[in-house]
C-alpha atoms as a PDB file:
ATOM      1  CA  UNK A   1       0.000   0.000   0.000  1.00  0.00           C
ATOM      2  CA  UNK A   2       2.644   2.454   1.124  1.00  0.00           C
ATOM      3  CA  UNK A   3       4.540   1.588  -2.212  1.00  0.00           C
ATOM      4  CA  UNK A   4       1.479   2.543  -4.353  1.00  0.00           C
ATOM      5  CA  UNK A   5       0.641   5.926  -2.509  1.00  0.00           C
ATOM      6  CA  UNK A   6       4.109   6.918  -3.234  1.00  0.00           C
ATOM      7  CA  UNK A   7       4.247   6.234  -6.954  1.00  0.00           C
ATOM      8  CA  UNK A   8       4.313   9.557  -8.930  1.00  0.00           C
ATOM      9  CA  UNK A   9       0.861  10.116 -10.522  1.00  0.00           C
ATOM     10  CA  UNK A  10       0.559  10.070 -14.294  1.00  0.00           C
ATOM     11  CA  UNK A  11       1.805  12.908 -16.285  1.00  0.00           C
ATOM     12  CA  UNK A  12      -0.171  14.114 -18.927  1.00  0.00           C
ATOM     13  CA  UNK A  13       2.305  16.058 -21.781  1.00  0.00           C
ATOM     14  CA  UNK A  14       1.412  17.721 -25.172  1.00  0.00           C
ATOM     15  CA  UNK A  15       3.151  18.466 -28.598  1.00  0.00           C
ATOM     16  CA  UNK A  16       1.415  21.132 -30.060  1.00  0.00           C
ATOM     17  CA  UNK A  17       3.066  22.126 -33.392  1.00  0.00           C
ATOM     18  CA  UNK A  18       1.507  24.765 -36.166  1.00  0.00           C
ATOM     19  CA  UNK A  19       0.705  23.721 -39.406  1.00  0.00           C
ATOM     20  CA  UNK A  20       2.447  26.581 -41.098  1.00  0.00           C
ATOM     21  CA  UNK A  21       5.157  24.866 -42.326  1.00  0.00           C
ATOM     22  CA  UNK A  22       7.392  21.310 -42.287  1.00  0.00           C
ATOM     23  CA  UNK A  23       8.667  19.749 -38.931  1.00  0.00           C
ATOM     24  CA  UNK A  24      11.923  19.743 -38.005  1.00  0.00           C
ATOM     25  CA  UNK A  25      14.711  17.747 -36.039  1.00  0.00           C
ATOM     26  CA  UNK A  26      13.956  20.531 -33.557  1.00  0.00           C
ATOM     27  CA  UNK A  27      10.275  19.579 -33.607  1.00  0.00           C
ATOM     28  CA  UNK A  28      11.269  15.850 -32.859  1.00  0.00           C
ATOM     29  CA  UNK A  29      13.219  16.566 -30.306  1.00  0.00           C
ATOM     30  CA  UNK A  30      10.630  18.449 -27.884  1.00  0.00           C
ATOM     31  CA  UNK A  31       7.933  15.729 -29.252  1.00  0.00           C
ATOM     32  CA  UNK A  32      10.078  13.058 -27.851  1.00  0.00           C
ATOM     33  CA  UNK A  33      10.990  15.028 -24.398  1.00  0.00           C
ATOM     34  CA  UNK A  34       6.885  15.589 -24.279  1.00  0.00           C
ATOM     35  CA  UNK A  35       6.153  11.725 -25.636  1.00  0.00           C
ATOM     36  CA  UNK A  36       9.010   9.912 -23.136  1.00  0.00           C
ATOM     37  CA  UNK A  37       8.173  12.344 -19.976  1.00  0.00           C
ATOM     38  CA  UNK A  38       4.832  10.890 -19.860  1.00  0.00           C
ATOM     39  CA  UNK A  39       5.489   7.521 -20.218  1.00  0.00           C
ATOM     40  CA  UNK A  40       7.985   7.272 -18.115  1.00  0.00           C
ATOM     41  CA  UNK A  41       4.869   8.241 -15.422  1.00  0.00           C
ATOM     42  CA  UNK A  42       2.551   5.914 -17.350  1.00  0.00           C
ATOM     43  CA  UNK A  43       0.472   8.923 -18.395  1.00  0.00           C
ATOM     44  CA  UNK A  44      -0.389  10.277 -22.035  1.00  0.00           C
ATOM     45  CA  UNK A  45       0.954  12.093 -24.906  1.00  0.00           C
ATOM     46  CA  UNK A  46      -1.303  14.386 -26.604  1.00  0.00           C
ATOM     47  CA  UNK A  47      -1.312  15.682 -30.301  1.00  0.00           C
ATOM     48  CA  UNK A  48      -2.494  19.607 -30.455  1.00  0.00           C
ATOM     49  CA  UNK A  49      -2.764  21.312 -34.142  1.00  0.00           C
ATOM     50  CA  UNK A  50      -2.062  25.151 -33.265  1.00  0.00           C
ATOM     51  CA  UNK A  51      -4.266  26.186 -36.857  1.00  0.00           C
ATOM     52  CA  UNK A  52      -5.528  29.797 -36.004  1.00  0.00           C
ATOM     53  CA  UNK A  53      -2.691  31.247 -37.877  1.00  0.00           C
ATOM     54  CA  UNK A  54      -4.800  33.021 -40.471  1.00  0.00           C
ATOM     55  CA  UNK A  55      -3.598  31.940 -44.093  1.00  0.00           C
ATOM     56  CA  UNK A  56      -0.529  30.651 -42.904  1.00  0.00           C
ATOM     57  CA  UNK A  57      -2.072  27.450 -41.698  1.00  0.00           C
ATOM     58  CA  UNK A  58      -1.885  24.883 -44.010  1.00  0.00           C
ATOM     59  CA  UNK A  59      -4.753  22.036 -43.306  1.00  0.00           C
ATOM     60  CA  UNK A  60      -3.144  18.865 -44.878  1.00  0.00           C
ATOM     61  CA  UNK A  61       0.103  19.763 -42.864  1.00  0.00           C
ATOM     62  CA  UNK A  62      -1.264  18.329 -39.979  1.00  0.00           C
ATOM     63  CA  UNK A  63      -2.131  14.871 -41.551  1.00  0.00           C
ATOM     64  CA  UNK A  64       1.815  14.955 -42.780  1.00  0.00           C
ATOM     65  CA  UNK A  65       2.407  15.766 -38.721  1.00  0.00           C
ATOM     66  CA  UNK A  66       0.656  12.776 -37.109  1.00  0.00           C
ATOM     67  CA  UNK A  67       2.473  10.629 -40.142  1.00  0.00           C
ATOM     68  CA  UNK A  68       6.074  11.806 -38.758  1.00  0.00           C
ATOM     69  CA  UNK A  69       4.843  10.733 -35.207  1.00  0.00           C
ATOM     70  CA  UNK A  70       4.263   7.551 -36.215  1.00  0.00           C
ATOM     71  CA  UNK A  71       7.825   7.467 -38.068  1.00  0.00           C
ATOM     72  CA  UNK A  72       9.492   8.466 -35.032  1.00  0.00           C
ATOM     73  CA  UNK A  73       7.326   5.922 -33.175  1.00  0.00           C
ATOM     74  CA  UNK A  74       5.667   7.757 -30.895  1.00  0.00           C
ATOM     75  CA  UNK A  75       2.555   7.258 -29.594  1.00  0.00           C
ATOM     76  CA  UNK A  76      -0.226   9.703 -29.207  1.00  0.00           C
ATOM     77  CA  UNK A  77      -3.498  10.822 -28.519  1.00  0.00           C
ATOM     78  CA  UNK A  78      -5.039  13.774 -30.697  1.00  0.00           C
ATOM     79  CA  UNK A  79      -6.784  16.436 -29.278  1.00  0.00           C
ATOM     80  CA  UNK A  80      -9.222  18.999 -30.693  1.00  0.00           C
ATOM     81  CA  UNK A  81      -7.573  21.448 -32.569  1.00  0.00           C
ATOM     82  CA  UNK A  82      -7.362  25.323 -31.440  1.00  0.00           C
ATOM     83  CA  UNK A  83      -9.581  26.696 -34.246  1.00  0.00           C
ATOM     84  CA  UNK A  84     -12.384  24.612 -33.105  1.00  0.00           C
ATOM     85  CA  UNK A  85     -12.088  26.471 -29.445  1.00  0.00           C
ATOM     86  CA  UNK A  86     -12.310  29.849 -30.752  1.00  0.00           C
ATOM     87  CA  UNK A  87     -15.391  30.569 -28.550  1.00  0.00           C
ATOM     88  CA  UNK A  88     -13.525  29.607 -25.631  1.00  0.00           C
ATOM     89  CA  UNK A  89     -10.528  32.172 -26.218  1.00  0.00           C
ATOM     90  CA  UNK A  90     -13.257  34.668 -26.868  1.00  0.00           C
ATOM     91  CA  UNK A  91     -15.119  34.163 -23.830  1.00  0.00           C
ATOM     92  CA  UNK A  92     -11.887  34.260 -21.375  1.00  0.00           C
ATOM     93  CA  UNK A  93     -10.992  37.659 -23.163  1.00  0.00           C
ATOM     94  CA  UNK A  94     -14.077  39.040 -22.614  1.00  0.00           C
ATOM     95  CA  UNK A  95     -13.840  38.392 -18.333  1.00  0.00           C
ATOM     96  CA  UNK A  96     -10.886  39.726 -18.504  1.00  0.00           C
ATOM     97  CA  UNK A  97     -11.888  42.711 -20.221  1.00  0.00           C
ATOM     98  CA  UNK A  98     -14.935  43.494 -18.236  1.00  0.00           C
ATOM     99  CA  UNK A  99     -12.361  43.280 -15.036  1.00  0.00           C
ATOM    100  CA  UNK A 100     -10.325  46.306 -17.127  1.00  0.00           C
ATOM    101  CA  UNK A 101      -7.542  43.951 -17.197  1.00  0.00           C
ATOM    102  CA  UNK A 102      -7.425  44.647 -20.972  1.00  0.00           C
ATOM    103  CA  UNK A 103      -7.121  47.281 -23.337  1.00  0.00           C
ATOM    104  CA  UNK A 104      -7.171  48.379 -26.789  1.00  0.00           C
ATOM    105  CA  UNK A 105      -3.861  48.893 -28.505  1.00  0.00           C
ATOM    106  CA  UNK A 106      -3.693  50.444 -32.289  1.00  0.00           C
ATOM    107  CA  UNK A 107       0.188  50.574 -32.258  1.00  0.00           C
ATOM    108  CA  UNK A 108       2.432  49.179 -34.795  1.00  0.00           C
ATOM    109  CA  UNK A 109       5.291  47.650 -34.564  1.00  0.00           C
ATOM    110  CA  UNK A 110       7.343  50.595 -36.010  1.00  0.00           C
ATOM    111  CA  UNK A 111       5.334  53.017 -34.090  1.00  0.00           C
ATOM    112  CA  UNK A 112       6.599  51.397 -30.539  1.00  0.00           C
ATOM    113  CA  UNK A 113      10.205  50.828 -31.585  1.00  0.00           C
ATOM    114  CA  UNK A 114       9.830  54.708 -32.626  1.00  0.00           C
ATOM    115  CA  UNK A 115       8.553  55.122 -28.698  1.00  0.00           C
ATOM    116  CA  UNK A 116      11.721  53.956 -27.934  1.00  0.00           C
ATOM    117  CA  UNK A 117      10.787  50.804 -26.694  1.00  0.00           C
ATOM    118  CA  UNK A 118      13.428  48.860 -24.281  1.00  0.00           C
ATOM    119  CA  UNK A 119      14.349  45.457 -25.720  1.00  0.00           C
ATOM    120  CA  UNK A 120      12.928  42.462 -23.351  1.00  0.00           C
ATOM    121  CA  UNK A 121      12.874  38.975 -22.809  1.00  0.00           C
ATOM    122  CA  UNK A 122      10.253  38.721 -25.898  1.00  0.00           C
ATOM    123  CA  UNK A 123      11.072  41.639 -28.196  1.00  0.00           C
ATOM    124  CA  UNK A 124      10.578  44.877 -27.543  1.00  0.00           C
ATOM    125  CA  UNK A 125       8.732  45.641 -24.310  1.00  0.00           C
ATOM    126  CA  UNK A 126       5.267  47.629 -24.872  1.00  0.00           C
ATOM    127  CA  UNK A 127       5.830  51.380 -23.899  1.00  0.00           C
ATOM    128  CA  UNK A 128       2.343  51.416 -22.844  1.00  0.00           C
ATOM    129  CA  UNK A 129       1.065  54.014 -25.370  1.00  0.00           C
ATOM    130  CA  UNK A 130      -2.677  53.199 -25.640  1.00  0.00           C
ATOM    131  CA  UNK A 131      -2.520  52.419 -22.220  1.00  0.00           C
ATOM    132  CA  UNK A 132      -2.286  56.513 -21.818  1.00  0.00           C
ATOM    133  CA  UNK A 133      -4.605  57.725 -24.471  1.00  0.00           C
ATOM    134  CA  UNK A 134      -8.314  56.832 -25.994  1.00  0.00           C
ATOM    135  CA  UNK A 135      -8.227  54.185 -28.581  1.00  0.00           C
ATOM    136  CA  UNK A 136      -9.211  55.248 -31.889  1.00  0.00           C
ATOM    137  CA  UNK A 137     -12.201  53.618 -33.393  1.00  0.00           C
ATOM    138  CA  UNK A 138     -10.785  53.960 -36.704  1.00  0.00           C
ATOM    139  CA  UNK A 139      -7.684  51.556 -36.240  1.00  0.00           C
ATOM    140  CA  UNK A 140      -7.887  47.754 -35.650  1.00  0.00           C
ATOM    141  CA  UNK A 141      -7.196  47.055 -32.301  1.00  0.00           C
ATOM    142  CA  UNK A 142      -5.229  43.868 -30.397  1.00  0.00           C
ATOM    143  CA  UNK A 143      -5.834  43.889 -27.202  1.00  0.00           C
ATOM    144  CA  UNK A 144      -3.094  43.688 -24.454  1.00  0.00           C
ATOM    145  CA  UNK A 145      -2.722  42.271 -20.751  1.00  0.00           C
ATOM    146  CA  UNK A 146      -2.286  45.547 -18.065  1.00  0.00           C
ATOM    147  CA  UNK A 147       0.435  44.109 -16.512  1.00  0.00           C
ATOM    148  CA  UNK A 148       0.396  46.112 -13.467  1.00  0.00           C
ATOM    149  CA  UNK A 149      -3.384  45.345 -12.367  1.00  0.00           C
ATOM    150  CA  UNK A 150      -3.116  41.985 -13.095  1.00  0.00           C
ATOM    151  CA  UNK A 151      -0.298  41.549 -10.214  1.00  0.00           C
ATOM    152  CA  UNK A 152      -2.033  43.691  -8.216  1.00  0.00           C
ATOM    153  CA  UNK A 153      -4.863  41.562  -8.344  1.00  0.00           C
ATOM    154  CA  UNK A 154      -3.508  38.331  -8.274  1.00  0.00           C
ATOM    155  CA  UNK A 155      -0.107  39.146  -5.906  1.00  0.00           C
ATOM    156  CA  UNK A 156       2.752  37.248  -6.188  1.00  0.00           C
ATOM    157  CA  UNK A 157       2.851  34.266  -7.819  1.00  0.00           C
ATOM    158  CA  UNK A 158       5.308  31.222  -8.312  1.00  0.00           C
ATOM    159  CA  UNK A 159       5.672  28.380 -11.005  1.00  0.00           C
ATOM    160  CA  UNK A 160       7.869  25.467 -10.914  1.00  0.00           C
ATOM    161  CA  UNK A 161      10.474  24.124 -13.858  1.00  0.00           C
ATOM    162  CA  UNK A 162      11.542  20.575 -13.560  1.00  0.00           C
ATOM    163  CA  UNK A 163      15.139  21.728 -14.925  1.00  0.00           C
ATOM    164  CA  UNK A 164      15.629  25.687 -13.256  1.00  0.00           C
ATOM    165  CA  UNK A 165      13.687  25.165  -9.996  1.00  0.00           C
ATOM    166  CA  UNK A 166      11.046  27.620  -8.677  1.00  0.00           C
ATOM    167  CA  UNK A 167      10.319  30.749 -10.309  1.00  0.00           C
ATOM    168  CA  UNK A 168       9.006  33.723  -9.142  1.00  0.00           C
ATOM    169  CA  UNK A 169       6.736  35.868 -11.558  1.00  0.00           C
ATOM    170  CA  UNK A 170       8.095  38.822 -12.648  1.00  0.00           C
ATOM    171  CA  UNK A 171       6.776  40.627 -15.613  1.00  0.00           C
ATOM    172  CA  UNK A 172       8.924  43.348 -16.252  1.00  0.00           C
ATOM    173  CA  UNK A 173      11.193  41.523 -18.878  1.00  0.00           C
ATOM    174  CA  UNK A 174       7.576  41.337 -20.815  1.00  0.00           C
ATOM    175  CA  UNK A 175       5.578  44.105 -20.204  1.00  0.00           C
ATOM    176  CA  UNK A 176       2.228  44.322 -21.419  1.00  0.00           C
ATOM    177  CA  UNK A 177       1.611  41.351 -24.075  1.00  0.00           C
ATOM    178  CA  UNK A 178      -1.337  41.027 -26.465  1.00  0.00           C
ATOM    179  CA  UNK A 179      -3.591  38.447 -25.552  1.00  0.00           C
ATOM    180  CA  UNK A 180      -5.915  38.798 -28.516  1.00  0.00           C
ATOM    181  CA  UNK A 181      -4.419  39.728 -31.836  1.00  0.00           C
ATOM    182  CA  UNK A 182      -5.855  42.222 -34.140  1.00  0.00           C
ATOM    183  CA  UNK A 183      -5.922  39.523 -37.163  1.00  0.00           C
ATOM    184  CA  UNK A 184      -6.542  36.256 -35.018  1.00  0.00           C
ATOM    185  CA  UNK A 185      -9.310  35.469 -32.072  1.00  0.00           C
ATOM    186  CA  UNK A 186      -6.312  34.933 -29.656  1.00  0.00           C
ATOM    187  CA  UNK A 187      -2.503  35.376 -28.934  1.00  0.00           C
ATOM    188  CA  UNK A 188      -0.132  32.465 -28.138  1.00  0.00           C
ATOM    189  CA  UNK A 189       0.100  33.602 -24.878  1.00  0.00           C
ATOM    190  CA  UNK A 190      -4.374  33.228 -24.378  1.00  0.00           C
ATOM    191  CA  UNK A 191      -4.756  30.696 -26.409  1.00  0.00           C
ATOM    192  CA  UNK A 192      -2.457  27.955 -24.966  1.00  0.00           C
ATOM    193  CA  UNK A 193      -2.821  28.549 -21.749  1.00  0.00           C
ATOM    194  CA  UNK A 194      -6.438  27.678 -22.363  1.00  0.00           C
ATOM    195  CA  UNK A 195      -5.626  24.691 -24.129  1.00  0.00           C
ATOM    196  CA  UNK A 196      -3.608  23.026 -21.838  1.00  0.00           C
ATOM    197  CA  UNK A 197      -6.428  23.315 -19.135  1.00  0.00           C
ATOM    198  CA  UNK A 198      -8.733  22.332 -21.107  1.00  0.00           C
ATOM    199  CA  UNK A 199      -6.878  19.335 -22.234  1.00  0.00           C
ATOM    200  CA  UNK A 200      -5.881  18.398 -18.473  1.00  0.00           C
ATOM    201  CA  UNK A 201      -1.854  18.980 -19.199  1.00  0.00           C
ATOM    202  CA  UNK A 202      -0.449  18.161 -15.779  1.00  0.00           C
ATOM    203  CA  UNK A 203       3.643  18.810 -17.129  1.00  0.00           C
ATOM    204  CA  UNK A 204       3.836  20.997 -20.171  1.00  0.00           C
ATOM    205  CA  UNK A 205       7.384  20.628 -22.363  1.00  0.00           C
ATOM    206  CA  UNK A 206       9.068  23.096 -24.500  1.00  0.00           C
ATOM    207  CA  UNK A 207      11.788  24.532 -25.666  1.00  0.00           C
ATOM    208  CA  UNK A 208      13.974  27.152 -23.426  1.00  0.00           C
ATOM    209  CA  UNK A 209      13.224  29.791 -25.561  1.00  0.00           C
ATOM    210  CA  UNK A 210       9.648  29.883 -24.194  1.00  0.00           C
ATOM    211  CA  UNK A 211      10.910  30.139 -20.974  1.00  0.00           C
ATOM    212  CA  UNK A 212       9.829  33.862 -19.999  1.00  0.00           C
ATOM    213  CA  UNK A 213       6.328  33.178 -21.577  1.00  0.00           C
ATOM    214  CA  UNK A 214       5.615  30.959 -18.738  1.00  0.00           C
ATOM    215  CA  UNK A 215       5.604  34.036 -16.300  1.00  0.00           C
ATOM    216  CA  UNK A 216       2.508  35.637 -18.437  1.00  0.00           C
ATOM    217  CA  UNK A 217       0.816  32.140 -18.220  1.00  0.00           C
ATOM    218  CA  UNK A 218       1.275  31.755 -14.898  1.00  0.00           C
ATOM    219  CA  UNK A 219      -0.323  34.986 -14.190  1.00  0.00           C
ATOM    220  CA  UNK A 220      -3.169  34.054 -16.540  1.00  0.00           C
ATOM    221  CA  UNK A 221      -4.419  30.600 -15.121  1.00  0.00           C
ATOM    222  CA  UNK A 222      -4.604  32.775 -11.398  1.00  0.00           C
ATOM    223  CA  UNK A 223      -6.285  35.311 -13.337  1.00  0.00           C
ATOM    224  CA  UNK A 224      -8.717  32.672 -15.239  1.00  0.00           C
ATOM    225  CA  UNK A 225      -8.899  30.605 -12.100  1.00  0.00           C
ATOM    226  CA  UNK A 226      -7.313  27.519 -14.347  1.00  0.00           C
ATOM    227  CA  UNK A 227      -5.331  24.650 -12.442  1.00  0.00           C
ATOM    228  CA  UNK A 228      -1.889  25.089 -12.636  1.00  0.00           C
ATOM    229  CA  UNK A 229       0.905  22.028 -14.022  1.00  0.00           C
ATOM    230  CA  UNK A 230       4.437  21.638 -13.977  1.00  0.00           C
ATOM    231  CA  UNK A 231       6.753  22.759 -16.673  1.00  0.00           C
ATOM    232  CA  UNK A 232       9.506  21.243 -18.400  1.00  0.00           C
ATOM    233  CA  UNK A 233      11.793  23.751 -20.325  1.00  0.00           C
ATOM    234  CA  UNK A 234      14.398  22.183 -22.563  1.00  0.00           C
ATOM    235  CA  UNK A 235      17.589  23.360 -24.288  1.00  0.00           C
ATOM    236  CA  UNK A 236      17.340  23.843 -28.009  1.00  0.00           C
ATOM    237  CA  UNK A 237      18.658  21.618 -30.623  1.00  0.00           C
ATOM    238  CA  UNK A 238      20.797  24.090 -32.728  1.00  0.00           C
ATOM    239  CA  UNK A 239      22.614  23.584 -35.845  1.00  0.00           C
ATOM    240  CA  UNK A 240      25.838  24.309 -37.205  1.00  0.00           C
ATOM    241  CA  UNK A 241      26.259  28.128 -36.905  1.00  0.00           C
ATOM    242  CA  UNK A 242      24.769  27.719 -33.120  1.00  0.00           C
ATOM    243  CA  UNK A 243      21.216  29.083 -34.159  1.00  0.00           C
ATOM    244  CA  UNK A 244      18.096  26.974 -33.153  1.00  0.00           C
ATOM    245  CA  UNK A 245      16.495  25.243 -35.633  1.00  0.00           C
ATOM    246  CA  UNK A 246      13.520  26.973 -37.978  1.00  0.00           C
ATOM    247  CA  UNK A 247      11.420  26.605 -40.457  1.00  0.00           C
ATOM    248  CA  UNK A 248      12.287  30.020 -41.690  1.00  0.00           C
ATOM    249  CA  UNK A 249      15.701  28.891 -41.804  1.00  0.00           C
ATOM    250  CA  UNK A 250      14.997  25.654 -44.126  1.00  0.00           C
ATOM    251  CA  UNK A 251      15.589  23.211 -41.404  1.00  0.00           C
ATOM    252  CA  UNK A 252      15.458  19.952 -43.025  1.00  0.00           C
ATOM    253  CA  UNK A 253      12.041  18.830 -42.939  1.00  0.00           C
ATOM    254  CA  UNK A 254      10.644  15.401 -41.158  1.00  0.00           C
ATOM    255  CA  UNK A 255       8.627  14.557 -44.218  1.00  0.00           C
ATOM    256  CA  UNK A 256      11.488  15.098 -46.598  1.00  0.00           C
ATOM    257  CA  UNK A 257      13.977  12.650 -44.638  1.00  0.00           C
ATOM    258  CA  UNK A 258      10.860  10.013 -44.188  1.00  0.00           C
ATOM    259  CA  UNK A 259      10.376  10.011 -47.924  1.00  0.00           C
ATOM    260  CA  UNK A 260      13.586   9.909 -48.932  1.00  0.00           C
ATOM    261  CA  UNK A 261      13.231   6.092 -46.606  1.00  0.00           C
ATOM    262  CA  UNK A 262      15.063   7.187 -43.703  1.00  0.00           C
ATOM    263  CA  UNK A 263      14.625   5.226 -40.729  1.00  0.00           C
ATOM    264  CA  UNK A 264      12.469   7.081 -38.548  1.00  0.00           C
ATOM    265  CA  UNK A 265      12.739   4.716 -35.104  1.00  0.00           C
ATOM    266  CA  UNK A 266      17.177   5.096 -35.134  1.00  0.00           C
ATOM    267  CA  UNK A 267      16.716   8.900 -35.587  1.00  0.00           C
ATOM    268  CA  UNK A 268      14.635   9.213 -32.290  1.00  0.00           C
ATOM    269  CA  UNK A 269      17.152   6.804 -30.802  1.00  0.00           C
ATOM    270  CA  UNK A 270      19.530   9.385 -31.866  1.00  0.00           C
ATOM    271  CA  UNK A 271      17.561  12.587 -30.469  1.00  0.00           C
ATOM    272  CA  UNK A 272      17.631  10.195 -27.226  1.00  0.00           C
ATOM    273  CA  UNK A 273      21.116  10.595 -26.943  1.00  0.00           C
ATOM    274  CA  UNK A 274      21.035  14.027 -27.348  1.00  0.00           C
ATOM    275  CA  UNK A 275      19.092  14.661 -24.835  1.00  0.00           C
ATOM    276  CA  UNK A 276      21.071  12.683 -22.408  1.00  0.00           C
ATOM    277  CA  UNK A 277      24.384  15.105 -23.906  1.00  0.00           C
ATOM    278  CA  UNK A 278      21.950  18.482 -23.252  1.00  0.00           C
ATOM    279  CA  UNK A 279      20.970  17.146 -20.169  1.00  0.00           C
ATOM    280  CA  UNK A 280      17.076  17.334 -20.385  1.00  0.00           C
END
C-alpha cells in the first residue's frame, strides 16, 4: 500500500506544433521530451494542431504531422484542434476585459520601436502608449494584458520548472503582451494557456526559448482561475552556426527525410542521446 501511494501520478504532456510549415529535427526533439516524460509516469501524450494562424495554416500539414509521429514511433493521442475552441478564447478575453484587465492597442510595430521601446525577454517591451490615451475607433485594435493590475490583483505568484527550480513571476522583462491579436481570435500567450487546461496537461514541455512566456501564463491561469501544471523547459537543438532550428531557416524537414526512406525509429534513438548530452 505504502509503495502505491508513493508512486508519482501520471503525467499528462502535449506536442502542439503549427501547421504553417514542415517539422523539423527541432520539432522531434521536444515531441520526444513531451512523448518519453509521460510515459515514463505511465500517463499520455497528446497531439495539439495550433491552426488559427490566419492563411498561414496549411490544413493537410497536420495529416503529414501525425504521419512523422508515427515514423518516429511515438505514440499519441489527438486532441481537438485550437480553431475549433475559438469561442472559448473569446469568452476568457471578454472576463478579462470586463475586469479592465485589458485594453485596446492600435500601435504598430514601427510606431513602438519609434517610442523607444526597451528590448525584453520577448522583443521589444510595450511602452504602454494606448494604455495613456483613448483608442481610436478607426484603427484595428489587439488587445493587451495591463500588466500592473493583473499583479495587483492576483499578488505574487510562483511556477515550478523541472530543470531551473522555482520561479518567481516577474513581468517586467515582458511588459504588457497582447492576448488577442488584431488579425486572429487569440494570442499564443491566451490561447495555450487555455488549451492546456482544457486538455488536463499536468507537465507541459518546451523549448527554453519559451521560458519567460511561462511568467505571463502563470499569471493568466490565477487570473482565469485555471489549475496550474508543472513545466519542463528544454535546451534547443541548434545547428551548425549555433542558431536553433527553424522553419524560416529551411531546417530539413521530417517529411522530406521520411520520404527519402530514412529510418524514422534510429533517428529518435539518436535525439535520445542528445538529450542525455543536453541534459534534459
Amino acid at each position: 500500500m505504502a509503495a502505491a501511494m508513493d508512486r508519482p501520478a501520471p503525467d499528462v504532456t502535449r506536442f502542439a506544433p503549427s501547421p504553417n510549415g514542415h517539422l523539423h529535427l527541432g520539432h522531434a526533439f521536444s515531441a520526444i521530451v513531451a512523448h518519453d516524460l509521460a510515459a515514463a509516469r505511465g500517463g499520455r501524450f497528446l497531439l495539439r494542431i495550433e491552426d488559427i494562424d490566419g492563411p498561414r495554416s496549411r490544413p493537410e500539414l497536420a495529416e503529414e504531422f501525425r504521419a512523422d509521429l508515427a515514423w518516429l514511433g511515438l505514440a499519441f493521442e489527438e486532441v481537438p484542434a485550437q480553431s475549433t475552441r475559438l469561442a472559448a478564447y473569446a469568452a476568457a478575453a471578454e472576463r478579462l476585459k470586463a475586469r479592465g484587465l485589458l485594453y485596446p492597442c492600435t500601435c504598430t510595430r514601427s510606431e513602438i520601436a519609434a517610442a523607444g521601446a526597451l528590448e525584453g525577454s520577448e522583443g521589444l517591451i510595450y511602452p504602454g502608449t494606448c494604455k495613456r490615451r483613448p483608442p481610436d475607433p478607426a484603427r484595428a485594435a489587439a488587445w493587451r494584458l495591463d500588466a500592473e493590475k493583473a499583479l495587483a490583483e492576483t499578488g505574487p505568484l510562483v511556477w515550478e520548472d523541472a530543470l531551473a527550480g522555482p520561479q518567481a513571476v516577474d513581468l517586467a522583462g515582458l511588459g504588457d503582451v497582447v492576448l488577442v491579436r488584431k488579425d486572429l481570435p487569440a494570442s499564443y500567450h491566451l490561447a495555450v494557456t487555455l488549451d492546456d487546461a482544457a486538455d488536463g496537461v499536468t507537465l507541459v514541455t518546451r523549448g527554453a526559448d519559451l521560458f519567460a512566456a511561462t511568467h505571463v501564463h502563470r499569471t493568466l491561469q490565477a487570473l482565469l482561475g485555471l489549475p496550474v501544471p508543472r513545466w519542463h523547459h528544454h535546451p534547443l537543438l541548434l545547428d551548425a552556426q549555433g542558431e536553433k532550428l527553424a522553419k524560416r531557416r529551411g531546417s530539413p524537414a521530417l517529411a522530406t527525410r521520411r520520404a527519402a526512406g530514412e529510418d524514422g525509429a534510429m533517428l529518435a534513438r539518436q535525439l535520445r542521446l542528445q538529450q542525455l548530452v543536453l541534459g534534459t
